[in-house]
PDB file of N, CA and C in Angstrom:
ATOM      1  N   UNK A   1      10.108   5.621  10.373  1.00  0.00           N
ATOM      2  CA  UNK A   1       9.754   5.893   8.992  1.00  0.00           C
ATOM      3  C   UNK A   1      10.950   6.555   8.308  1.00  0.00           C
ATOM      4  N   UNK A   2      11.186   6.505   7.205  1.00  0.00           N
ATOM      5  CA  UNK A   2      12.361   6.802   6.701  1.00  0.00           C
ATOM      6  C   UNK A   2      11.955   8.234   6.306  1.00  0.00           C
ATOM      7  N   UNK A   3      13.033   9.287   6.460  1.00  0.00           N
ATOM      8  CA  UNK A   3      13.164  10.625   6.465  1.00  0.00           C
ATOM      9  C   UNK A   3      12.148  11.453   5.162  1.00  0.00           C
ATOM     10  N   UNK A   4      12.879  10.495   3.703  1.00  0.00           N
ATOM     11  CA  UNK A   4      12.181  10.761   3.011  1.00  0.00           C
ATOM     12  C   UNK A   4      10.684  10.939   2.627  1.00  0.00           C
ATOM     13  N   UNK A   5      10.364   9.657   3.164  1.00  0.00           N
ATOM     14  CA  UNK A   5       8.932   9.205   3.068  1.00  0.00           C
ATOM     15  C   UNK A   5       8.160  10.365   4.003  1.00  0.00           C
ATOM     16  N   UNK A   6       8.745  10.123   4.891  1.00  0.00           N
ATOM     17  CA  UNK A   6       7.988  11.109   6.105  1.00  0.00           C
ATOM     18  C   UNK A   6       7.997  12.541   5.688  1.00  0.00           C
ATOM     19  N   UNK A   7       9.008  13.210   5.145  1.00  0.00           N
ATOM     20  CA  UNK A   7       8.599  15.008   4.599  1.00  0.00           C
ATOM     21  C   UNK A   7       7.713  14.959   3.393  1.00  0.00           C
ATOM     22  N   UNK A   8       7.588  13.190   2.671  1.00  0.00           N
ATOM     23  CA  UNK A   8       7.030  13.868   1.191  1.00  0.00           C
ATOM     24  C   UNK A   8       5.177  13.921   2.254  1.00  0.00           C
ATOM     25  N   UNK A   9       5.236  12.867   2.794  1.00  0.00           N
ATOM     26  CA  UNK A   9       3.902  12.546   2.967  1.00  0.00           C
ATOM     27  C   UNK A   9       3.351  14.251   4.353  1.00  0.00           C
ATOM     28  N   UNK A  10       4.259  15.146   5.110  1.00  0.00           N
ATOM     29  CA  UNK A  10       3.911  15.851   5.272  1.00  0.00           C
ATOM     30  C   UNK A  10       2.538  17.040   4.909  1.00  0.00           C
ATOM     31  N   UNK A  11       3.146  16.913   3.603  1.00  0.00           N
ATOM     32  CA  UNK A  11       2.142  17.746   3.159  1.00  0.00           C
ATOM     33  C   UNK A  11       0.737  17.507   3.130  1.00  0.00           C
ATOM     34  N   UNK A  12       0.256  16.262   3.659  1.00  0.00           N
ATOM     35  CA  UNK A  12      -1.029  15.588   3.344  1.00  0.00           C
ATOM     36  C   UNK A  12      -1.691  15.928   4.359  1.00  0.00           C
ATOM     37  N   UNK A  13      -2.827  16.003   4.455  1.00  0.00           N
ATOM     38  CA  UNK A  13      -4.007  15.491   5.510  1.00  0.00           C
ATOM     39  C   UNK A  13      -3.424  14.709   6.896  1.00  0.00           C
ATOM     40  N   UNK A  14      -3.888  15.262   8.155  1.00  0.00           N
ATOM     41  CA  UNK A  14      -4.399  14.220   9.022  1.00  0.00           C
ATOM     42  C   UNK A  14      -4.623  12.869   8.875  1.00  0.00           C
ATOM     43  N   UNK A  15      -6.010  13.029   8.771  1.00  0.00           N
ATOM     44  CA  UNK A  15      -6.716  12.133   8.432  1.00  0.00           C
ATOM     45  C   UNK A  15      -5.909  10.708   6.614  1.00  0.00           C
ATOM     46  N   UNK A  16      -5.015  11.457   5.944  1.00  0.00           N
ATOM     47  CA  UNK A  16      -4.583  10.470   4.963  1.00  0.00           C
ATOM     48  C   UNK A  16      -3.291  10.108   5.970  1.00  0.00           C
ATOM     49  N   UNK A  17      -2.610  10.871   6.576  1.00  0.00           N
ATOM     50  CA  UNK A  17      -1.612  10.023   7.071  1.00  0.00           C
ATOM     51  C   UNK A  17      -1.643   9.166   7.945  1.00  0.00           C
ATOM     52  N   UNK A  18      -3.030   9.100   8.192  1.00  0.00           N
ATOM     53  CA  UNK A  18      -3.241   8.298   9.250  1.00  0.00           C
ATOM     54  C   UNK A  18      -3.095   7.014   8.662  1.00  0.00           C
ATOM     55  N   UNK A  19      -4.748   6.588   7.743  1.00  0.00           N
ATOM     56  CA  UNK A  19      -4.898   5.818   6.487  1.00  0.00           C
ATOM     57  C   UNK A  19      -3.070   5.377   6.067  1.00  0.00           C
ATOM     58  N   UNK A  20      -2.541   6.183   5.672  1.00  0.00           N
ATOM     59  CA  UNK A  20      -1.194   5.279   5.566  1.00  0.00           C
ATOM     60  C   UNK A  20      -0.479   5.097   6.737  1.00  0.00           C
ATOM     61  N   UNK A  21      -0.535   5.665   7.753  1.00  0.00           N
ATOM     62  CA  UNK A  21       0.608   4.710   8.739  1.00  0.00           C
ATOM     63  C   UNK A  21      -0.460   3.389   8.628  1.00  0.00           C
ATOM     64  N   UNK A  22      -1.724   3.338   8.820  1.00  0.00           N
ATOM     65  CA  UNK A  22      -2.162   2.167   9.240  1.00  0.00           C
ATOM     66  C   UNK A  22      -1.818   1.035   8.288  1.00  0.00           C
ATOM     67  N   UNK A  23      -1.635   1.293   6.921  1.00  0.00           N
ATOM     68  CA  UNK A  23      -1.488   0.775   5.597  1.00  0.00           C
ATOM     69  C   UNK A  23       0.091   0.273   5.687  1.00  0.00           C
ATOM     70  N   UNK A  24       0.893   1.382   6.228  1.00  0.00           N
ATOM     71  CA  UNK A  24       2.328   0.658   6.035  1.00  0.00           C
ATOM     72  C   UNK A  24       2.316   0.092   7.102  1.00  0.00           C
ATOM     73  N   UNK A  25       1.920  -0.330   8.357  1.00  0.00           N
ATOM     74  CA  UNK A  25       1.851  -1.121   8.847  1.00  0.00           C
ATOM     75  C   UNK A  25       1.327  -2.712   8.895  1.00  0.00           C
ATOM     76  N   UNK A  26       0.433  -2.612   8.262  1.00  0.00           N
ATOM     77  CA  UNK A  26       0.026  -3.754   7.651  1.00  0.00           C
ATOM     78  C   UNK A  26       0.942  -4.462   6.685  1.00  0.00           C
ATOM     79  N   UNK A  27       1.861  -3.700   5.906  1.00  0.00           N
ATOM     80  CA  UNK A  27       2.817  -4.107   5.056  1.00  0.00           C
ATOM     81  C   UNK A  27       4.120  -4.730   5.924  1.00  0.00           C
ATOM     82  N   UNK A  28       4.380  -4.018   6.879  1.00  0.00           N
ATOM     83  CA  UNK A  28       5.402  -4.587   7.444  1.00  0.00           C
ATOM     84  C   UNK A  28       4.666  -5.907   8.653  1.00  0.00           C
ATOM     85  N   UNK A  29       3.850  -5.784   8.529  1.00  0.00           N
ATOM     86  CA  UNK A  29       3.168  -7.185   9.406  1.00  0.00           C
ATOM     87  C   UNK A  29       2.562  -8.437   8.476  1.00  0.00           C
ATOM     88  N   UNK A  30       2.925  -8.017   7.383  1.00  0.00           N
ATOM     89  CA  UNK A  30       2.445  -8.963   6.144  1.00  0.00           C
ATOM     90  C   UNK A  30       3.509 -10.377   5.791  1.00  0.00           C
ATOM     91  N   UNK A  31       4.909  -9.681   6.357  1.00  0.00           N
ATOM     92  CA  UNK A  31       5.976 -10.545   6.112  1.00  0.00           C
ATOM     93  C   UNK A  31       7.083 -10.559   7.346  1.00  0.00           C
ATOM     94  N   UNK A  32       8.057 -11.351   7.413  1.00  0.00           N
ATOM     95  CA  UNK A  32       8.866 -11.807   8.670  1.00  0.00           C
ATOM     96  C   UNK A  32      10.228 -11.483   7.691  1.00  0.00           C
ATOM     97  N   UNK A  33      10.376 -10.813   6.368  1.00  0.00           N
ATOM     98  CA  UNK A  33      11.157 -10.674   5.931  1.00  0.00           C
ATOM     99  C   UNK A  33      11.647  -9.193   6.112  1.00  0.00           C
ATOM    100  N   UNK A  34      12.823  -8.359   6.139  1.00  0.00           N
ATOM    101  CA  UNK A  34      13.414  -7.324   5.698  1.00  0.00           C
ATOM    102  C   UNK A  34      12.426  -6.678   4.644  1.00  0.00           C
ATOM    103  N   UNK A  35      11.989  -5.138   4.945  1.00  0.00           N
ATOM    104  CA  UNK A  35      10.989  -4.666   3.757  1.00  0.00           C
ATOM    105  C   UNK A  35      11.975  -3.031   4.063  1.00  0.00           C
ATOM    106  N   UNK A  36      12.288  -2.690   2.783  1.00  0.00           N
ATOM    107  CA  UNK A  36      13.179  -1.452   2.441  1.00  0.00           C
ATOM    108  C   UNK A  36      12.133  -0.350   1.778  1.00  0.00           C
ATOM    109  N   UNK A  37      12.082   0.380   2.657  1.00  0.00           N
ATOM    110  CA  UNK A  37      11.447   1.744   2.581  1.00  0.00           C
ATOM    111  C   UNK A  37      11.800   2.981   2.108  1.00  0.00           C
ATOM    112  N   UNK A  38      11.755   3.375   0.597  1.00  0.00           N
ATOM    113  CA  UNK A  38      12.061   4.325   0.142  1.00  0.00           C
ATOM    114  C   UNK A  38      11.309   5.179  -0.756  1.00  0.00           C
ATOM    115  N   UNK A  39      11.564   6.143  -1.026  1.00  0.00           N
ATOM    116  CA  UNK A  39      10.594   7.183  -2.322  1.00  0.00           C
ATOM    117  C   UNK A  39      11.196   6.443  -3.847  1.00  0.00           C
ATOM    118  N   UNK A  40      10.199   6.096  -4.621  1.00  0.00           N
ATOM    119  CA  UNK A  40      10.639   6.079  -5.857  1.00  0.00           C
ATOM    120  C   UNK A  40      10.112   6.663  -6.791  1.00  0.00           C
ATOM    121  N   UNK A  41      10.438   7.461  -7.391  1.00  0.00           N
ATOM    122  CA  UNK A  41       9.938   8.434  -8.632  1.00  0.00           C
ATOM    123  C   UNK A  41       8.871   9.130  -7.417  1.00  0.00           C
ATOM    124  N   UNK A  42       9.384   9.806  -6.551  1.00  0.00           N
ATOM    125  CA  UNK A  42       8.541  10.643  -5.263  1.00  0.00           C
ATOM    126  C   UNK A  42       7.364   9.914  -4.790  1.00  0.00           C
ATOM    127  N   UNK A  43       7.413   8.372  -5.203  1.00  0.00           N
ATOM    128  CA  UNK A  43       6.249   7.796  -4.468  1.00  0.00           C
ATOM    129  C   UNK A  43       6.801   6.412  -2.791  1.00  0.00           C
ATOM    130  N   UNK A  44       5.994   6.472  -1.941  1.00  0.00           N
ATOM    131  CA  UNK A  44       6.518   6.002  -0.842  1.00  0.00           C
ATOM    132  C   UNK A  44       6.117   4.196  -1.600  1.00  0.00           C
ATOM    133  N   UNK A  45       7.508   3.821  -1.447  1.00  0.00           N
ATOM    134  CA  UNK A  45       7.382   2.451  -1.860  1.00  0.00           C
ATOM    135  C   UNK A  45       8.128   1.360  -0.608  1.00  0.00           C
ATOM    136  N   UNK A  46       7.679   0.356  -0.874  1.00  0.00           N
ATOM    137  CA  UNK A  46       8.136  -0.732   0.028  1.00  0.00           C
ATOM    138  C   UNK A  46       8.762  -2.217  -0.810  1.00  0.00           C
ATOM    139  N   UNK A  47      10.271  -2.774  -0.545  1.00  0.00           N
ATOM    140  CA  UNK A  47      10.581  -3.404  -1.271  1.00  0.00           C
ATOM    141  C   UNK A  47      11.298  -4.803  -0.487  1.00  0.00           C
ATOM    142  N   UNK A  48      10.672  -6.303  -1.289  1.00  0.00           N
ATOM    143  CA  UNK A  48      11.384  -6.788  -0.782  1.00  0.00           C
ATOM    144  C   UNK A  48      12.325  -7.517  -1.668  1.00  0.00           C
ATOM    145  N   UNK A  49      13.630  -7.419  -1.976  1.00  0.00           N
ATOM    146  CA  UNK A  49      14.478  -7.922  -3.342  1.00  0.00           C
ATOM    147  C   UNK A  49      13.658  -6.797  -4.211  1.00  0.00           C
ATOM    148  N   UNK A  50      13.534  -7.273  -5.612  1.00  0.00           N
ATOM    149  CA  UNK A  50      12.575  -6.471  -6.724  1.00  0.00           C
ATOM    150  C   UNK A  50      11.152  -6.259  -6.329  1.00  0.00           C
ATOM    151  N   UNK A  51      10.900  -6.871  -5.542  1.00  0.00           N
ATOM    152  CA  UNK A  51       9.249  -6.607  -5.542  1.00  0.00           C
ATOM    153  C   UNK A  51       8.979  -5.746  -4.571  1.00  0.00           C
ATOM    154  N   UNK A  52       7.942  -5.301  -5.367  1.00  0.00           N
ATOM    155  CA  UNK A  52       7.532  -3.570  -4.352  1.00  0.00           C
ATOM    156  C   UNK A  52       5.935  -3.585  -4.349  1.00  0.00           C
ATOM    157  N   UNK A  53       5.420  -2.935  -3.346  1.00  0.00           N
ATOM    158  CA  UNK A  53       4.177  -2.565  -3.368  1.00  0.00           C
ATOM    159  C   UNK A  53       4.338  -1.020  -2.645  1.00  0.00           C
ATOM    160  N   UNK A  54       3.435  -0.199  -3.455  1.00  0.00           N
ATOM    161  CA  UNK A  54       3.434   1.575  -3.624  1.00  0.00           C
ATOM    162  C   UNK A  54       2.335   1.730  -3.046  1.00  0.00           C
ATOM    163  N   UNK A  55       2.480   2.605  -1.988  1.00  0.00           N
ATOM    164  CA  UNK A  55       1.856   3.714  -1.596  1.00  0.00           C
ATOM    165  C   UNK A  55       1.331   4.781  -1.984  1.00  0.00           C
ATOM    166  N   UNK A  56       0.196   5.165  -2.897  1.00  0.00           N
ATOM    167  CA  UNK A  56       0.554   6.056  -3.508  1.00  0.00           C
ATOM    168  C   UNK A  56      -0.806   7.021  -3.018  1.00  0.00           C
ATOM    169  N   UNK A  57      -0.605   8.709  -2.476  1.00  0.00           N
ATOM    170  CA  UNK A  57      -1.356   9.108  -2.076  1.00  0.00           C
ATOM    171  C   UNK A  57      -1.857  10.382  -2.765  1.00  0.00           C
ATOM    172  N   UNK A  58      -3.438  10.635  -2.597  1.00  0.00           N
ATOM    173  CA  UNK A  58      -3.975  11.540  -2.915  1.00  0.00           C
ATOM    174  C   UNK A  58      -4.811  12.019  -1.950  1.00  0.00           C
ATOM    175  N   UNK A  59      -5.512  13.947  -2.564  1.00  0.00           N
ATOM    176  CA  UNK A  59      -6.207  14.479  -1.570  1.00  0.00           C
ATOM    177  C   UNK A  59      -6.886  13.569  -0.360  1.00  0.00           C
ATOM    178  N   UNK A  60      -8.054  12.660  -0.810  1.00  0.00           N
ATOM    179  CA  UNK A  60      -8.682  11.686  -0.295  1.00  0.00           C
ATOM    180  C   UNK A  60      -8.799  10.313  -0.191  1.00  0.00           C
ATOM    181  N   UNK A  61      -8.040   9.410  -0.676  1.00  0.00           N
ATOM    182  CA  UNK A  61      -7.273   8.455  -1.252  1.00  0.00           C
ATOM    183  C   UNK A  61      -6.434   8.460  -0.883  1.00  0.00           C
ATOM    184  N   UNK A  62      -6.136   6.614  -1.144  1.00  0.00           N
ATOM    185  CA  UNK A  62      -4.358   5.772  -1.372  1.00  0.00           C
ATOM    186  C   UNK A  62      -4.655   5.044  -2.353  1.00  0.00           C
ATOM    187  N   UNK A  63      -4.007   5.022  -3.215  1.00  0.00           N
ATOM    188  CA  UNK A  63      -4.020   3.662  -4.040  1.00  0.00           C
ATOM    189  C   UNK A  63      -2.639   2.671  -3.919  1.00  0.00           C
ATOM    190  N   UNK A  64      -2.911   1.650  -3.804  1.00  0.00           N
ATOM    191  CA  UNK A  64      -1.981   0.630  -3.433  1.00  0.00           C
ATOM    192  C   UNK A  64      -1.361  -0.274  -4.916  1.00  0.00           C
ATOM    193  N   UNK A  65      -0.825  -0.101  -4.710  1.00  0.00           N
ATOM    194  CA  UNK A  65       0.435  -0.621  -6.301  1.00  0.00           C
ATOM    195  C   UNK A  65       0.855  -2.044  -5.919  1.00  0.00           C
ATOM    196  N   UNK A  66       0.036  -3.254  -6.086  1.00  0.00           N
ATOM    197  CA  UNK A  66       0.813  -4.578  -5.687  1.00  0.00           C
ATOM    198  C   UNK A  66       0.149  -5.496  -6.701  1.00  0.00           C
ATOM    199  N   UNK A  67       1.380  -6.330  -7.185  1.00  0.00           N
ATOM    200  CA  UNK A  67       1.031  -7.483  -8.040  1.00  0.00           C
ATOM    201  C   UNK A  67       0.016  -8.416  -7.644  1.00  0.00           C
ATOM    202  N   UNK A  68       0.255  -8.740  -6.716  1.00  0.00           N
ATOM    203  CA  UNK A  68      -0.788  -9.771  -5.949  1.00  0.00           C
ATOM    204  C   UNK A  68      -2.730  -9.154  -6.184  1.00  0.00           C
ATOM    205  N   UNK A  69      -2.922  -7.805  -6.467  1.00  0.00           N
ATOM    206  CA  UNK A  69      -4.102  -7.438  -6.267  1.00  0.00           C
ATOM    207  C   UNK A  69      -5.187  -8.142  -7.000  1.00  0.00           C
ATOM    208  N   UNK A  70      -5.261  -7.787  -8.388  1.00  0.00           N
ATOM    209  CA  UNK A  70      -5.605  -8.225  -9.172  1.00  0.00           C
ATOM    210  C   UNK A  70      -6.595  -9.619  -8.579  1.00  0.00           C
ATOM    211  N   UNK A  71      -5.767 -10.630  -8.002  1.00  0.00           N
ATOM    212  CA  UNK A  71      -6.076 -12.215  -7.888  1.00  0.00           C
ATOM    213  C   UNK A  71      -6.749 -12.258  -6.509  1.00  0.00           C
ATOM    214  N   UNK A  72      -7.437 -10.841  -5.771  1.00  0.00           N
ATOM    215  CA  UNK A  72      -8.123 -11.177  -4.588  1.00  0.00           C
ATOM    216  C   UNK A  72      -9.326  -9.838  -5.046  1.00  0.00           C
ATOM    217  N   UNK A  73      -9.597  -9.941  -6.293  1.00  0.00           N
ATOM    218  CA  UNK A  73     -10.310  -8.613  -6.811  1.00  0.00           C
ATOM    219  C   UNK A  73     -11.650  -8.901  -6.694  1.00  0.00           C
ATOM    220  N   UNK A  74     -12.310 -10.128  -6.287  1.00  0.00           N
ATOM    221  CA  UNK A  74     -13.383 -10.682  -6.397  1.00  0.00           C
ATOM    222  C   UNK A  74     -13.610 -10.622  -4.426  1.00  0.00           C
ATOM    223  N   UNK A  75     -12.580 -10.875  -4.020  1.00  0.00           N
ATOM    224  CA  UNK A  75     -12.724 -10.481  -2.393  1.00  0.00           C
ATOM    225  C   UNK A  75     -12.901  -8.368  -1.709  1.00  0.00           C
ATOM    226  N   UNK A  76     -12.448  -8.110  -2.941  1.00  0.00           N
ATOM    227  CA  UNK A  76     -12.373  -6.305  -2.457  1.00  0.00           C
ATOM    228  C   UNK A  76     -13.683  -5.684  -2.833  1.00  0.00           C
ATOM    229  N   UNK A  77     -14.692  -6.489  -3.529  1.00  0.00           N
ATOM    230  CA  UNK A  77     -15.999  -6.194  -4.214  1.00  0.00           C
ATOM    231  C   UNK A  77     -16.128  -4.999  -3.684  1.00  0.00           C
ATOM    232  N   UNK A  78     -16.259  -4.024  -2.667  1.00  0.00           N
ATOM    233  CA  UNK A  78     -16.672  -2.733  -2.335  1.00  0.00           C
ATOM    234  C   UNK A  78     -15.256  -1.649  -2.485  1.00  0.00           C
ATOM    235  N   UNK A  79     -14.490  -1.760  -2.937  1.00  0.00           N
ATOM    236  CA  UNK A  79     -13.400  -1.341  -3.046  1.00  0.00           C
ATOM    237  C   UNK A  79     -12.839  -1.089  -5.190  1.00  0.00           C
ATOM    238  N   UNK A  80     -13.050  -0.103  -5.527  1.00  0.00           N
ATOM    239  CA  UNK A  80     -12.638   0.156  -6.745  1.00  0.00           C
ATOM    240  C   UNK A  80     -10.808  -0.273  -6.801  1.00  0.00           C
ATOM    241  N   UNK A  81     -10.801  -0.832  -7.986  1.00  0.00           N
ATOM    242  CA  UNK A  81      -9.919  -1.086  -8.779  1.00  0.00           C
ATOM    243  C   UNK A  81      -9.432  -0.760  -9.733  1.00  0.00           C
ATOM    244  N   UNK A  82      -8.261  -0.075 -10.131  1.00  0.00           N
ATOM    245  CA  UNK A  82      -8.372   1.042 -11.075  1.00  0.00           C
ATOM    246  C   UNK A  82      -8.474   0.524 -11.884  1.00  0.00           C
ATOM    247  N   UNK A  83      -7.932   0.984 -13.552  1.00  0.00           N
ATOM    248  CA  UNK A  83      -8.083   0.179 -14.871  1.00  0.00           C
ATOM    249  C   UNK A  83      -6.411  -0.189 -14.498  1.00  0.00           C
ATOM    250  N   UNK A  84      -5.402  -0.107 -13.878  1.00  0.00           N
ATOM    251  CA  UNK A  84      -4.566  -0.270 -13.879  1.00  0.00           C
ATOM    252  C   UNK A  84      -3.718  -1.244 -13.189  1.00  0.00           C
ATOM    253  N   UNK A  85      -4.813  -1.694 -12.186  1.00  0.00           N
ATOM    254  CA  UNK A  85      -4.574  -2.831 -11.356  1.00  0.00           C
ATOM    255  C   UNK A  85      -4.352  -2.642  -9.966  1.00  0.00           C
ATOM    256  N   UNK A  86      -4.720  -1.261  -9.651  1.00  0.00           N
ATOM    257  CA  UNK A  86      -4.584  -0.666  -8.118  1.00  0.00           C
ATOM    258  C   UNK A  86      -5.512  -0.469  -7.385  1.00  0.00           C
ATOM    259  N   UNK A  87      -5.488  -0.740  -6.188  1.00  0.00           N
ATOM    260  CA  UNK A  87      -6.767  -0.489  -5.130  1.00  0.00           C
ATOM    261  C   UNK A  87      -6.637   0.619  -4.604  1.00  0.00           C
ATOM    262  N   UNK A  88      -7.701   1.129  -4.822  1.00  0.00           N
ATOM    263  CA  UNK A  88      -8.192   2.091  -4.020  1.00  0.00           C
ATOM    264  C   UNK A  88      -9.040   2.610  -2.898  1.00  0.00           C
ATOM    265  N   UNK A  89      -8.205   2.908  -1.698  1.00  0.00           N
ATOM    266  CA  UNK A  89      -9.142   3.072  -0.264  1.00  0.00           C
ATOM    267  C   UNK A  89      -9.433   4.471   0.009  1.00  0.00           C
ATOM    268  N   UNK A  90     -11.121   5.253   0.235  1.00  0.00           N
ATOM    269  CA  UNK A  90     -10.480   6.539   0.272  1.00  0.00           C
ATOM    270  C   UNK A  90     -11.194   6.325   1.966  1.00  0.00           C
ATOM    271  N   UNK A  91     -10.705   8.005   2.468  1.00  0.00           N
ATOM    272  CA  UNK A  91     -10.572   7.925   3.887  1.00  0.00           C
ATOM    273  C   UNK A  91     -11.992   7.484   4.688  1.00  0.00           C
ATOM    274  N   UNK A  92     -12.983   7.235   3.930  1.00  0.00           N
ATOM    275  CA  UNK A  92     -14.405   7.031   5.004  1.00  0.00           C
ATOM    276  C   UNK A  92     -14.537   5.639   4.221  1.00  0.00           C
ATOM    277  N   UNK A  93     -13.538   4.550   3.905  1.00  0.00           N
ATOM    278  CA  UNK A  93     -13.902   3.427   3.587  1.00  0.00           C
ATOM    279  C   UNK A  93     -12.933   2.299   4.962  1.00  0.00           C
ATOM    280  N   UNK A  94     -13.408   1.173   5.341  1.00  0.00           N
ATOM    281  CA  UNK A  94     -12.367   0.623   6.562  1.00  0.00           C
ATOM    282  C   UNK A  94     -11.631  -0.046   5.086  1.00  0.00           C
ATOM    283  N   UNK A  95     -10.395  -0.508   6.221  1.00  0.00           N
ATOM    284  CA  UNK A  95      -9.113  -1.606   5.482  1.00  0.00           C
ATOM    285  C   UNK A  95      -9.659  -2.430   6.010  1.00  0.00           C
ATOM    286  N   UNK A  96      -9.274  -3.253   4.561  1.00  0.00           N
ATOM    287  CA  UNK A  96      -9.579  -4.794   4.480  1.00  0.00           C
ATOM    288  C   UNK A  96      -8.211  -5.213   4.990  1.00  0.00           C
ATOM    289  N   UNK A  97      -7.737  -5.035   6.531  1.00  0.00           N
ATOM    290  CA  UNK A  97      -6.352  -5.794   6.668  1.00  0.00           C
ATOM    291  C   UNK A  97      -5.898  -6.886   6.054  1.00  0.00           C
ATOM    292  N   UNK A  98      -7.180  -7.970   6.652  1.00  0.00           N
ATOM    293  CA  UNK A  98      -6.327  -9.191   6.392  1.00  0.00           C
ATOM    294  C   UNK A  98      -6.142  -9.670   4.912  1.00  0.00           C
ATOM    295  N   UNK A  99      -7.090  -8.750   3.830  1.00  0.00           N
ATOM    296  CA  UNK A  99      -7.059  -9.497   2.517  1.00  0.00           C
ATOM    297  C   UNK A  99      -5.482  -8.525   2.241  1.00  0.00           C
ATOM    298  N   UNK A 100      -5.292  -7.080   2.666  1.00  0.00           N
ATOM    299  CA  UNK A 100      -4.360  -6.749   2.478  1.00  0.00           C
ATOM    300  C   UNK A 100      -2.747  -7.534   2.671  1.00  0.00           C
ATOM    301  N   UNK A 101      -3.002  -8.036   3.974  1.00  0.00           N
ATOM    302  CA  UNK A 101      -1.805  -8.690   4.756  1.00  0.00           C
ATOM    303  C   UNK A 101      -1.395  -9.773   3.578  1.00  0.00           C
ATOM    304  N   UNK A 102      -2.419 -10.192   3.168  1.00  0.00           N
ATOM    305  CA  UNK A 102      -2.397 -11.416   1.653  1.00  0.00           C
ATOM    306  C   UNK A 102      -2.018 -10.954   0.694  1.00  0.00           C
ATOM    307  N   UNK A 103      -2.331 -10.441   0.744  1.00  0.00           N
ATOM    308  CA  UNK A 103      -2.496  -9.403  -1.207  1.00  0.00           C
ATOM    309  C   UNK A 103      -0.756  -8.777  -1.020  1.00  0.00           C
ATOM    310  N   UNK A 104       0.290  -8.523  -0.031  1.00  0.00           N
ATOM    311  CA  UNK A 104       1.175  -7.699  -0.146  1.00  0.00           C
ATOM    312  C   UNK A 104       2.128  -9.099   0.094  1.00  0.00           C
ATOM    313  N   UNK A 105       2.112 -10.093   1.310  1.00  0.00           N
ATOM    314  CA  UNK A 105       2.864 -11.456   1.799  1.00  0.00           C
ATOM    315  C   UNK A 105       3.047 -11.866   0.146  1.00  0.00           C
ATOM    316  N   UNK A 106       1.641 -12.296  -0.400  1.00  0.00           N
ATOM    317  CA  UNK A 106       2.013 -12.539  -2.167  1.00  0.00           C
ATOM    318  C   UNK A 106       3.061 -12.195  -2.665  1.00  0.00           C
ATOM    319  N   UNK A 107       2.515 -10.752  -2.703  1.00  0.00           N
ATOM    320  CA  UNK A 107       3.705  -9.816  -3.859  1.00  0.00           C
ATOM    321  C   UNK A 107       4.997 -10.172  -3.287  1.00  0.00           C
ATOM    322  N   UNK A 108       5.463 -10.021  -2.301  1.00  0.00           N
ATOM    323  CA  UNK A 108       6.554  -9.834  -1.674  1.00  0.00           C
ATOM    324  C   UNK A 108       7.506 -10.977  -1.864  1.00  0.00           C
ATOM    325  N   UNK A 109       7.019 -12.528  -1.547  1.00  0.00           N
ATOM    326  CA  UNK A 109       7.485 -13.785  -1.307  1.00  0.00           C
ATOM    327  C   UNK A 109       7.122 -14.271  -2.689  1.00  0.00           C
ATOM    328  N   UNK A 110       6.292 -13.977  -3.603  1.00  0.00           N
ATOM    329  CA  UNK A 110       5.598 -14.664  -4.467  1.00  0.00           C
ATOM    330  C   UNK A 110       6.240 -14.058  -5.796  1.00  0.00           C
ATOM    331  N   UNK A 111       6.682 -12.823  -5.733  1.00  0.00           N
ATOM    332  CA  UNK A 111       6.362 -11.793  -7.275  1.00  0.00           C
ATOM    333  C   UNK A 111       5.057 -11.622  -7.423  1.00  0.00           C
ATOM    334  N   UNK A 112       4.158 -11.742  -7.214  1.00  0.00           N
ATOM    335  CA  UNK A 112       3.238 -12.294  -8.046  1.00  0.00           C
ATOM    336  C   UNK A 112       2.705 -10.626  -8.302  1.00  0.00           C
TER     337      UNK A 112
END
C-alpha cells in the first residue's frame, strides 16, 4: 500500500480498514492493467491513465467515486447512491464484488 494512503487511512476504524483493504483489492483484481495509487486532495485514489475511482472514507462508510456506477445502479438496489453518483457501503452491509469488479474494469478501460 502506498505510504501515503496507509498513514491517512490510519486514523480509521478496524473494522473500516478492513472494508477498504477488501475494496482496494477488488480494484486491483478488476483489471490486468498498471493501477497507480495515490492521495488526491487527501483522498485514497486509484488511477489508470486519467481515470480514477476514489476511495473515500468515513466514520462508518466508504463511498466509492467511479464513472462506471451510475450504469449498474439498478443492480446495487440495496445499496444507496448518493445524489452525486457514489456508492455507498457502510460496515454491516456485504460487497457486491463482482458488480464492483465491473463497475471499476469500466471506469478504468472504458472512461466511462
Amino acid at each position: 500500500m502506498n505510504e501515503d494512503v496507509k498513514e491517512y487511512m490510519d486514523k480509521y476504524s478496524v473494522e473500516l480498514k478492513e472494508l477498504y483493504t477488501k475494496l482496494r483489492n477488488i480494484i486491483y483484481d478488476s483489471v490486468s492493467v498498471e493501477v497507480e495509487e495515490k492521495l488526491w486532495a487527501k483522498l485514497p485514489s486509484y488511477y489508470v491513465g486519467d481515470t480514477f475511482v476514489r476511495l473515500i472514507p468515513f466514520k462508518d462508510h466508504i463511498n466509492i467515486e467511479a464513472l462506471a456506477t451510475v450504469q449498474h445502479k439498478e443492480e446495487l438496489g440495496g445499496y444507496k447512491i448518493t445524489p452525486k453518483g457514489m456508492l455507498q457501503i457502510n460496515l454491516n452491509q456485504s460487497i457486491p464484488s463482482d458488480i464492483l469488479k465491473q463497475i471499476f474494469s469500466e471506469t478504468f478501460l472504458n472512461g466511462n
